[in-house]
Protein backbone atom coordinates (compact mmCIF):
# COMPACT_ATOMS: atom_id res chain seq x y z
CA UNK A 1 113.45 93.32 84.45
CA UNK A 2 115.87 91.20 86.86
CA UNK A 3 117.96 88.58 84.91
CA UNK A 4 116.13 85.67 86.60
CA UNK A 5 112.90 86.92 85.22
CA UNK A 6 114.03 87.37 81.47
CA UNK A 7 115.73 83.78 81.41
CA UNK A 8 112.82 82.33 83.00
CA UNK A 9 110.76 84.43 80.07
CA UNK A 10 113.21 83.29 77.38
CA UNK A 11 113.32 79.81 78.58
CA UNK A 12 108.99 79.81 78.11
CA UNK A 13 109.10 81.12 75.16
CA UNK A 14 111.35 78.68 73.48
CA UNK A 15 109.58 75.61 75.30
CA UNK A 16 106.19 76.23 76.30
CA UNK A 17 104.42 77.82 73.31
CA UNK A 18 101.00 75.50 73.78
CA UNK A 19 97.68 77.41 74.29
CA UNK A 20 96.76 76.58 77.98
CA UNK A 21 93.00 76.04 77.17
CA UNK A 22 94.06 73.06 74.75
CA UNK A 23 93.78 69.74 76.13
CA UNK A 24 96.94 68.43 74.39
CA UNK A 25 100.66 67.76 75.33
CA UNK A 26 101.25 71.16 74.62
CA UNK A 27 98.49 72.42 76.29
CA UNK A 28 98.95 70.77 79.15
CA UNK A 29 102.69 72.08 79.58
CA UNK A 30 101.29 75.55 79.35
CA UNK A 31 98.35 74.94 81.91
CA UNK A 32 100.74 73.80 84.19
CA UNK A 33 102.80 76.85 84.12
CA UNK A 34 99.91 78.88 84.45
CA UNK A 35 98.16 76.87 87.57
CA UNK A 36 101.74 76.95 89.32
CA UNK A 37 102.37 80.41 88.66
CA UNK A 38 98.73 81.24 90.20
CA UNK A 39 99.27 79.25 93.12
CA UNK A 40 102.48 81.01 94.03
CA UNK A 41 100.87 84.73 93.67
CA UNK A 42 97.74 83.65 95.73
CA UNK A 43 99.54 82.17 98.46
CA UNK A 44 101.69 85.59 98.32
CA UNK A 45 98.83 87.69 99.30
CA UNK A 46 97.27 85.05 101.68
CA UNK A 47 94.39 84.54 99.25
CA UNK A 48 91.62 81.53 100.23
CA UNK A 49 92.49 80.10 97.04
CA UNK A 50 94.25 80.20 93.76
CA UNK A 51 90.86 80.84 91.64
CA UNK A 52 91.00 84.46 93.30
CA UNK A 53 93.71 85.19 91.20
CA UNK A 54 92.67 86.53 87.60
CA UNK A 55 96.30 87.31 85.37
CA UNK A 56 95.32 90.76 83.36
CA UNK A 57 97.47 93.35 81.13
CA UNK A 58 97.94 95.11 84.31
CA UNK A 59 97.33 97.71 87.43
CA UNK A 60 95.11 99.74 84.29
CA UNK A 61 93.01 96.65 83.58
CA UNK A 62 92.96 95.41 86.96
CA UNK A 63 91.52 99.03 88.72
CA UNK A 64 89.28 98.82 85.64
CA UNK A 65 87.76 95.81 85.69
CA UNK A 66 87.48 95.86 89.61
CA UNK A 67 85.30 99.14 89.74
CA UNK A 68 84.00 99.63 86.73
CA UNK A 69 82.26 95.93 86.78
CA UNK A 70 81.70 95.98 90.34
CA UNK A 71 79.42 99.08 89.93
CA UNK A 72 77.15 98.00 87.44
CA UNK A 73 76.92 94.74 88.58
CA UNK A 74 75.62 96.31 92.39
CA UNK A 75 73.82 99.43 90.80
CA UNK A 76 69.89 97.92 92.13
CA UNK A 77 71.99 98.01 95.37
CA UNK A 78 72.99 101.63 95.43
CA UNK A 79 74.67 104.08 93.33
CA UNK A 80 77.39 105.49 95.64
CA UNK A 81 81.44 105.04 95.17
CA UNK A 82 84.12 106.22 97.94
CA UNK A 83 87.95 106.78 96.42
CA UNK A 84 90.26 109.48 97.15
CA UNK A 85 91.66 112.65 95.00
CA UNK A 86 95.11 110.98 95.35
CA UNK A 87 94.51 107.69 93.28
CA UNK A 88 96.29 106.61 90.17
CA UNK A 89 94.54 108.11 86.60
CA UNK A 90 93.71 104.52 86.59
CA UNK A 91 91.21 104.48 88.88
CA UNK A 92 90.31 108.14 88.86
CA UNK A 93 89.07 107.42 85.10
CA UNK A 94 86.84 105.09 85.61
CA UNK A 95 85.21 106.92 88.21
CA UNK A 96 84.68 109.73 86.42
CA UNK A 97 83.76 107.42 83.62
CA UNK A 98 80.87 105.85 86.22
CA UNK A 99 79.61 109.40 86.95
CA UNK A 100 79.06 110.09 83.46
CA UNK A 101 76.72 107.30 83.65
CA UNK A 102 74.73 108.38 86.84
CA UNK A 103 76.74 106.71 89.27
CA UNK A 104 78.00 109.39 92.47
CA UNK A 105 81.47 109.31 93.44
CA UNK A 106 82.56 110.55 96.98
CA UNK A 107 86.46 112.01 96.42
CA UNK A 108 87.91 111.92 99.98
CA UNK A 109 90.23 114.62 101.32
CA UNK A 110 93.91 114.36 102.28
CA UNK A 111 95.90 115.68 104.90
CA UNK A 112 99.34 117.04 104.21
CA UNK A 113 100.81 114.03 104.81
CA UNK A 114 98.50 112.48 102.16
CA UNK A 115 96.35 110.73 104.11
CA UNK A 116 93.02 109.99 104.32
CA UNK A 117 91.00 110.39 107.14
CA UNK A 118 89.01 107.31 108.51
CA UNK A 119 86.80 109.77 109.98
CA UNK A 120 85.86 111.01 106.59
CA UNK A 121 85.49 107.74 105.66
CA UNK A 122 83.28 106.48 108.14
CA UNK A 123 80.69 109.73 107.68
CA UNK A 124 80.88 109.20 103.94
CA UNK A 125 79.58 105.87 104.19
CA UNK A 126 75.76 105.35 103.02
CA UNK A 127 73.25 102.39 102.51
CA UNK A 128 73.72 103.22 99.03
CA UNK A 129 77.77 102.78 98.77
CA UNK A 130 78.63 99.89 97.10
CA UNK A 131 82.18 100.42 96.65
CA UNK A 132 85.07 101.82 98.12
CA UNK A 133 88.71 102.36 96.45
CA UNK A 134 91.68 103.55 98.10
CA UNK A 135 95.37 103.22 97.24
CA UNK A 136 97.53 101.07 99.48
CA UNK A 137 100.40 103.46 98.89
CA UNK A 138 101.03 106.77 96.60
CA UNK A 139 103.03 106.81 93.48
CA UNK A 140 104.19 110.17 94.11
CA UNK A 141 105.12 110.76 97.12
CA UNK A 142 105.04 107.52 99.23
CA UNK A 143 102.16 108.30 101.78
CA UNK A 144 101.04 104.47 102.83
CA UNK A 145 97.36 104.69 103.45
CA UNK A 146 95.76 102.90 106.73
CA UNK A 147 94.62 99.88 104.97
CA UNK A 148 93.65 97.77 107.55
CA UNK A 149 91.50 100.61 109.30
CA UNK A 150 90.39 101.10 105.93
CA UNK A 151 89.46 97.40 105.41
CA UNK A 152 87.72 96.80 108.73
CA UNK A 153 85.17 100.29 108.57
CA UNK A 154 84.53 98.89 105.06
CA UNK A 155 83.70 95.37 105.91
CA UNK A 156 81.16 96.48 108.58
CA UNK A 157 78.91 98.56 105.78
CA UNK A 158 77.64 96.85 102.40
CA UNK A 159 80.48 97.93 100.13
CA UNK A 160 83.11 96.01 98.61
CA UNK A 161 86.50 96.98 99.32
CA UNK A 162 89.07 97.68 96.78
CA UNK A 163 92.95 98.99 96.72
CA UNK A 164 95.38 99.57 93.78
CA UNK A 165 98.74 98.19 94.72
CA UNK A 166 100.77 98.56 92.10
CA UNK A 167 103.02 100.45 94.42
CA UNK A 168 103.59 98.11 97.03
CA UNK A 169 102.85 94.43 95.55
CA UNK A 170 106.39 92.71 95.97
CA UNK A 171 107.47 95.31 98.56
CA UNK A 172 105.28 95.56 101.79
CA UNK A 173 103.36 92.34 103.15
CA UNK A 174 99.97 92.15 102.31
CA UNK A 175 97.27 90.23 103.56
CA UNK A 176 94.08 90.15 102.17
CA UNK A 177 92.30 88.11 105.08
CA UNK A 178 93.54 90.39 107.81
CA UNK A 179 92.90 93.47 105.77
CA UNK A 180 89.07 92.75 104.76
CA UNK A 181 90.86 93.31 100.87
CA UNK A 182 87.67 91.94 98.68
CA UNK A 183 89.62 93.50 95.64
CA UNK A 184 93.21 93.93 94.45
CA UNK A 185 94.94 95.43 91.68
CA UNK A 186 98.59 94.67 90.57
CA UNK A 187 101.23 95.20 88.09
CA UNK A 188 104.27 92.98 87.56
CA UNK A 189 106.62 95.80 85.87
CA UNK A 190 106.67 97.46 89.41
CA UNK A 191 108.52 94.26 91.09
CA UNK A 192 110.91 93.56 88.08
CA UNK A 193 108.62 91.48 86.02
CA UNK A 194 107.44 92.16 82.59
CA UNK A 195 105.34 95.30 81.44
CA UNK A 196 101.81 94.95 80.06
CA UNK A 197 100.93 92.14 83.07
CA UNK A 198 99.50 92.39 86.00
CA UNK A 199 96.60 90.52 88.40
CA UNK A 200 93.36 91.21 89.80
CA UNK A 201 92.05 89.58 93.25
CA UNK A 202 88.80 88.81 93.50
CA UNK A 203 87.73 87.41 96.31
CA UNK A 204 84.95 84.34 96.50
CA UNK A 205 81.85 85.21 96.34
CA UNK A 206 81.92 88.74 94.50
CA UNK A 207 80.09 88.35 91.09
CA UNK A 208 80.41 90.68 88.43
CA UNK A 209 81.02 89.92 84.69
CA UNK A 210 84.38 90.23 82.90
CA UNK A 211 85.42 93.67 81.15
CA UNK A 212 86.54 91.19 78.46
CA UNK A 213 84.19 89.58 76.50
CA UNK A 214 85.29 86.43 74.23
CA UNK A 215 86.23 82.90 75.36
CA UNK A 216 86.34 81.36 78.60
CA UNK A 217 90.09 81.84 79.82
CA UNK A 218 91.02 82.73 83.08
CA UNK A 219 88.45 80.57 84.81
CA UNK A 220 85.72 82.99 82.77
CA UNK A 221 86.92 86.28 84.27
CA UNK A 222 89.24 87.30 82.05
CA UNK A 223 89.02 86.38 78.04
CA UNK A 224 91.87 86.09 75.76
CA UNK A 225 95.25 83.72 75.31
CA UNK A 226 96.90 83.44 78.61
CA UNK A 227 100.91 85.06 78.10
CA UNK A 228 102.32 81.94 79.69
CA UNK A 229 106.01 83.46 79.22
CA UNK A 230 104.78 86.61 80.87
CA UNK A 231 102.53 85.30 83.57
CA UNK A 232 106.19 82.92 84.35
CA UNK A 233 108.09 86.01 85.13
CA UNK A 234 105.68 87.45 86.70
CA UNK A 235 106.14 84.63 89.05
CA UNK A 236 109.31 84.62 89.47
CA UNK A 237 109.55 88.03 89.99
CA UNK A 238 107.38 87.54 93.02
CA UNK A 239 109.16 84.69 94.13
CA UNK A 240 112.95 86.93 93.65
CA UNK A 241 110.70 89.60 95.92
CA UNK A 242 109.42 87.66 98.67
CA UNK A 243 113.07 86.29 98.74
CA UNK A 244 114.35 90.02 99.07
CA UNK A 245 111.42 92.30 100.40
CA UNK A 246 113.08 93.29 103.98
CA UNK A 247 116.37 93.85 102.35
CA UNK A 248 115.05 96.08 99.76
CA UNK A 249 113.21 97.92 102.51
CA UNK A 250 116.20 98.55 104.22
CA UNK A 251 118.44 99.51 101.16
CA UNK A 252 115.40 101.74 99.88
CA UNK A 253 115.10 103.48 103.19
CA UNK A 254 119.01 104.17 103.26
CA UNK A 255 119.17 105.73 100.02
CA UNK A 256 116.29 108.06 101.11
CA UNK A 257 118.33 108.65 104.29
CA UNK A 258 121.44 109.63 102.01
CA UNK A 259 120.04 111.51 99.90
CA UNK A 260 118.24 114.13 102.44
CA UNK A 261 121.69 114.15 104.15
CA UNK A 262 123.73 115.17 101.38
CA UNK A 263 121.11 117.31 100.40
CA UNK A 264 121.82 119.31 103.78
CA UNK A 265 125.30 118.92 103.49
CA UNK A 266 125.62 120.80 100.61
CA UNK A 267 123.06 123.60 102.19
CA UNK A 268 120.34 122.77 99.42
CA UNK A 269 117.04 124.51 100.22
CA UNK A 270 114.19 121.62 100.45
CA UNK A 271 111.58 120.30 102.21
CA UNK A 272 110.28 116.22 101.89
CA UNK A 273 106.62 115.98 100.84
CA UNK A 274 104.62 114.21 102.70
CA UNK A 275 106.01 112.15 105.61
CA UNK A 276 109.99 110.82 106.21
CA UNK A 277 109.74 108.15 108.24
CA UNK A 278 109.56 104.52 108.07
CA UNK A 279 105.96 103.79 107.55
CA UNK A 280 105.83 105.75 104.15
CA UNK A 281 106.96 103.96 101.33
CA UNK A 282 110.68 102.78 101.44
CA UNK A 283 111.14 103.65 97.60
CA UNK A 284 109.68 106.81 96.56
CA UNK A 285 110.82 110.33 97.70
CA UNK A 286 109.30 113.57 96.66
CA UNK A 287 110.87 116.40 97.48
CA UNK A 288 110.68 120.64 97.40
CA UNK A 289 113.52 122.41 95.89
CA UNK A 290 112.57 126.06 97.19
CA UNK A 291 112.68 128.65 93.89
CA UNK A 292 113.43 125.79 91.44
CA UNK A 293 111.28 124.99 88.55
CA UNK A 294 110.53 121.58 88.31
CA UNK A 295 110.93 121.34 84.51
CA UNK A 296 113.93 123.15 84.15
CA UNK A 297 115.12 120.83 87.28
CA UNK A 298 114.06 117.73 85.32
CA UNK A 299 115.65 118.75 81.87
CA UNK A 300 119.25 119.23 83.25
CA UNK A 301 119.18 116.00 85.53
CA UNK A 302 118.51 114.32 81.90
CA UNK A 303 121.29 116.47 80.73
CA UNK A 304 123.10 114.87 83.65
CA UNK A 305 122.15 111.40 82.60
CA UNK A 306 119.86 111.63 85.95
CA UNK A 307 116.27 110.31 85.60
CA UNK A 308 113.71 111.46 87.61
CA UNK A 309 110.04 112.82 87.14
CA UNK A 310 107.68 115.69 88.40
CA UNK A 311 104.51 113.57 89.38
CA UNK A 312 103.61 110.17 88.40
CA UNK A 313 105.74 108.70 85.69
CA UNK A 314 102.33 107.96 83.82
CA UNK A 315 101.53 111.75 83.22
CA UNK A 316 105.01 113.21 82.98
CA UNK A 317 104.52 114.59 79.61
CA UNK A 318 101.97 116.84 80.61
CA UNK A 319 102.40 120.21 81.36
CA UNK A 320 99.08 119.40 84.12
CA UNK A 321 100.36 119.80 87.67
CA UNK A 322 100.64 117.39 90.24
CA UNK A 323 97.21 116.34 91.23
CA UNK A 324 98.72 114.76 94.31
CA UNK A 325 100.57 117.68 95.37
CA UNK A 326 97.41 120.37 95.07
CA UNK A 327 95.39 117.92 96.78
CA UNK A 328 97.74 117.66 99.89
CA UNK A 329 98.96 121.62 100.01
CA UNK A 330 96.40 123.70 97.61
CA UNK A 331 96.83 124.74 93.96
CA UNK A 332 98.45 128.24 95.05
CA UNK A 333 101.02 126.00 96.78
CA UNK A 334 105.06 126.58 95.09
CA UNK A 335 105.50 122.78 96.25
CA UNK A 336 103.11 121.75 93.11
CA UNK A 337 105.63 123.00 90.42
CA UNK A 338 109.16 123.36 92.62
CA UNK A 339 108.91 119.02 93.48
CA UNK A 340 110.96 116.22 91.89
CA UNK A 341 110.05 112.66 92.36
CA UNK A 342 112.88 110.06 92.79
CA UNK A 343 111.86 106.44 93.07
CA UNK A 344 114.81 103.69 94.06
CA UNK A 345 115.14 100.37 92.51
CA UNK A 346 117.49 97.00 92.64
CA UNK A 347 119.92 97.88 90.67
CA UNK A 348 120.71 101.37 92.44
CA UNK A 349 123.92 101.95 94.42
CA UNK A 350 124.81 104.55 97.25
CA UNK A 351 127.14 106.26 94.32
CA UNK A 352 124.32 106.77 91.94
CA UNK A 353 122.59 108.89 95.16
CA UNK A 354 125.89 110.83 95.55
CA UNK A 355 125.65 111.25 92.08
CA UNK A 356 122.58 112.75 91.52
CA UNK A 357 122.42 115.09 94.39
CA UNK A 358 125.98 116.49 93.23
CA UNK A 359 124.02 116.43 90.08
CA UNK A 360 121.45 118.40 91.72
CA UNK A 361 123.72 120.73 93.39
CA UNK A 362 125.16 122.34 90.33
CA UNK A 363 122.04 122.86 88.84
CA UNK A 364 120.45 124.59 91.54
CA UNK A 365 123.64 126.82 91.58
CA UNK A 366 123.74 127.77 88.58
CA UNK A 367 119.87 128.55 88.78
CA UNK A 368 120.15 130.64 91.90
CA UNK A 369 123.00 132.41 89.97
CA UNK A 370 120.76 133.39 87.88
């Protein structure tokens, strides 16, 4: 977590311990936290207004609350849900959660850039769809999906439109007017805010009933004690990122830069996945050491006090490969178990780059050696 967001936590914690439903002094000072703190995040997404906002545990809850409700709250309207095969487990779940129940889930294809195609989209379109959920950008290996495409092929059919993005809340813009975005998943840990807390977007109009049941919090979307100390850094972590978001961009994108060029310098064999340019996301690299076992990769890194991951950081215990990787170059594909994932955050330097890919250097020697 940045500093700013653990003093503002502490800070909470110590002073505003009411329960925001209460209608005391206490009470009060909590509420107020908690209507501030929603104000700020709607206005950060361009949201109508602040009541779109509903605080959860995070991007888990969020996706699941967003399709899992929305489909049985529109299943007399049709039984048909669009996502694609390179989503988060988070959403993939639930949708194979809704097809145990009799719902029909359309998995869309990606290119090898993993992309969608809004082709596929449109011809997978029904009547019957009453949902569609695509990523704004992929944990893996960066690919930013053509959300506002996306949003405006949606808009014109009778599905609701939702995207997880946990990967690029705090980092790209987002705009949920331009983008036809009816609903939005967060998480705060991904912008330097506290784990276990996160938002959904819902926009006006949409009715479904809460995931949650109990009391009334979170204007009756979303029972349970607000976490006014978490939803507070939360905030200030968004404010620290809309302070900072073009000058992460453009530190991000330089240490992806570096890294590929020492990489060549040093005559590694490798190939990016996906795209390398600056569309894809600024922060997450995945890359194709040719001949090198990803585990064996990832265990000396660790050695080397280097931490990295093979996939998504959410499955890297298991010995499963890379979902994300089959889908954009076939199971039979070396890239699925010869790729590293490196991801970039605020407190990285241009040493720490140099250091890893020296790292990465001996390794692969010594492996080649072999």
């Amino acid at each position: 977590m940045a500093p700013e967001v653990i003093a503002e936590m502490t800070t909470k914690m110590e002073t505003t311990f009411g329960n925001a439903s209460a209608v005391n002094y206490y009470g009060r000072q909590a509420r107020f936290v908690l209507d501030t703190s929603r104000h700020l995040i709607a206005q950060s997404i361009n949201a109508q207004n602040d009541n779109e906002i509903v605080f959860t545990s995070g991007g888990t809850e969020s996706d699941n609350t967003a399709i899992i409700q929305t489909a049985l709250a529109r299943k007399s309207e049709g039984r048909h849900i669009i996502t694609s095969v390179v989503e988060h487990e988070a959403v993939l779940k639930p949708m194979a959660y809704l097809e145990e129940i009799g719902f029909e889930v359309t998995y869309l294809p990606v290119d090898e850039n993993g992309l969608i195609s809004i082709t596929d989209l449109k011809k997978a379109l029904r009547p019957d769809t009453i949902l569609v959920s695509i990523m704004m950008g992929n944990n893996e290996v960066g690919a930013r999906m053509p959300i506002h495409e996306i949003g405006q092929v949606v808009a014109a059919s009778n599905a609701w439109f939702h995207t997880d993005c946990v990967q690029t809340y705090g980092l790209l813009e987002i705009d949920v007017q331009a983008d036809k975005i009816d609903l939005l998943s967060t998480s705060a840990h991904k912008l330097n805010g506290p784990k276990f807390m996160g938002f959904l977007y819902r926009r006006d109009g949409l009715n479904f009933k809460p995931l949650l049941k109990g009391g009334d919090q979170e204007l009756k979307w979303r029972a349970g004690t607000e976490n006014i100390p978490a939803i507070a850094g939360f905030a200030k972590a968004v404010e620290l990122a809309n302070q900072n978001k073009a000058k992460h961009r453009q530190d991000y994108l330089a240490f992806k830069q570096q890294f590929i060029d020492e990489l060549t310098a040093l005559g590694i064999e490798f190939e990016v996945n996906g795209k390398h340019n600056e569309d894809e996301l600024p922060h997450v690299l995945s890359i194709w050491f040719k001949g090198c076992p990803a585990d064996v990769l990832l265990t000396n890194l660790d050695l080397a006090g280097v931490s990295a991951a093979a996939g998504s950081a959410c499955t890297a215990g298991s010995l499963e490969p890379s979902h994300v990787l089959t889908a954009m170059y076939g199971k039979d594909s070396p890239r699925v178990s010869q790729s590293l994932r490196f991801s970039f955050g605020i407190t990285n330097t241009k040493d720490e780059i140099s250091q890893t890919v020296a790292a990465l250097a001996k390794i692969i020697g010594r492996l080649k050696r072999k």
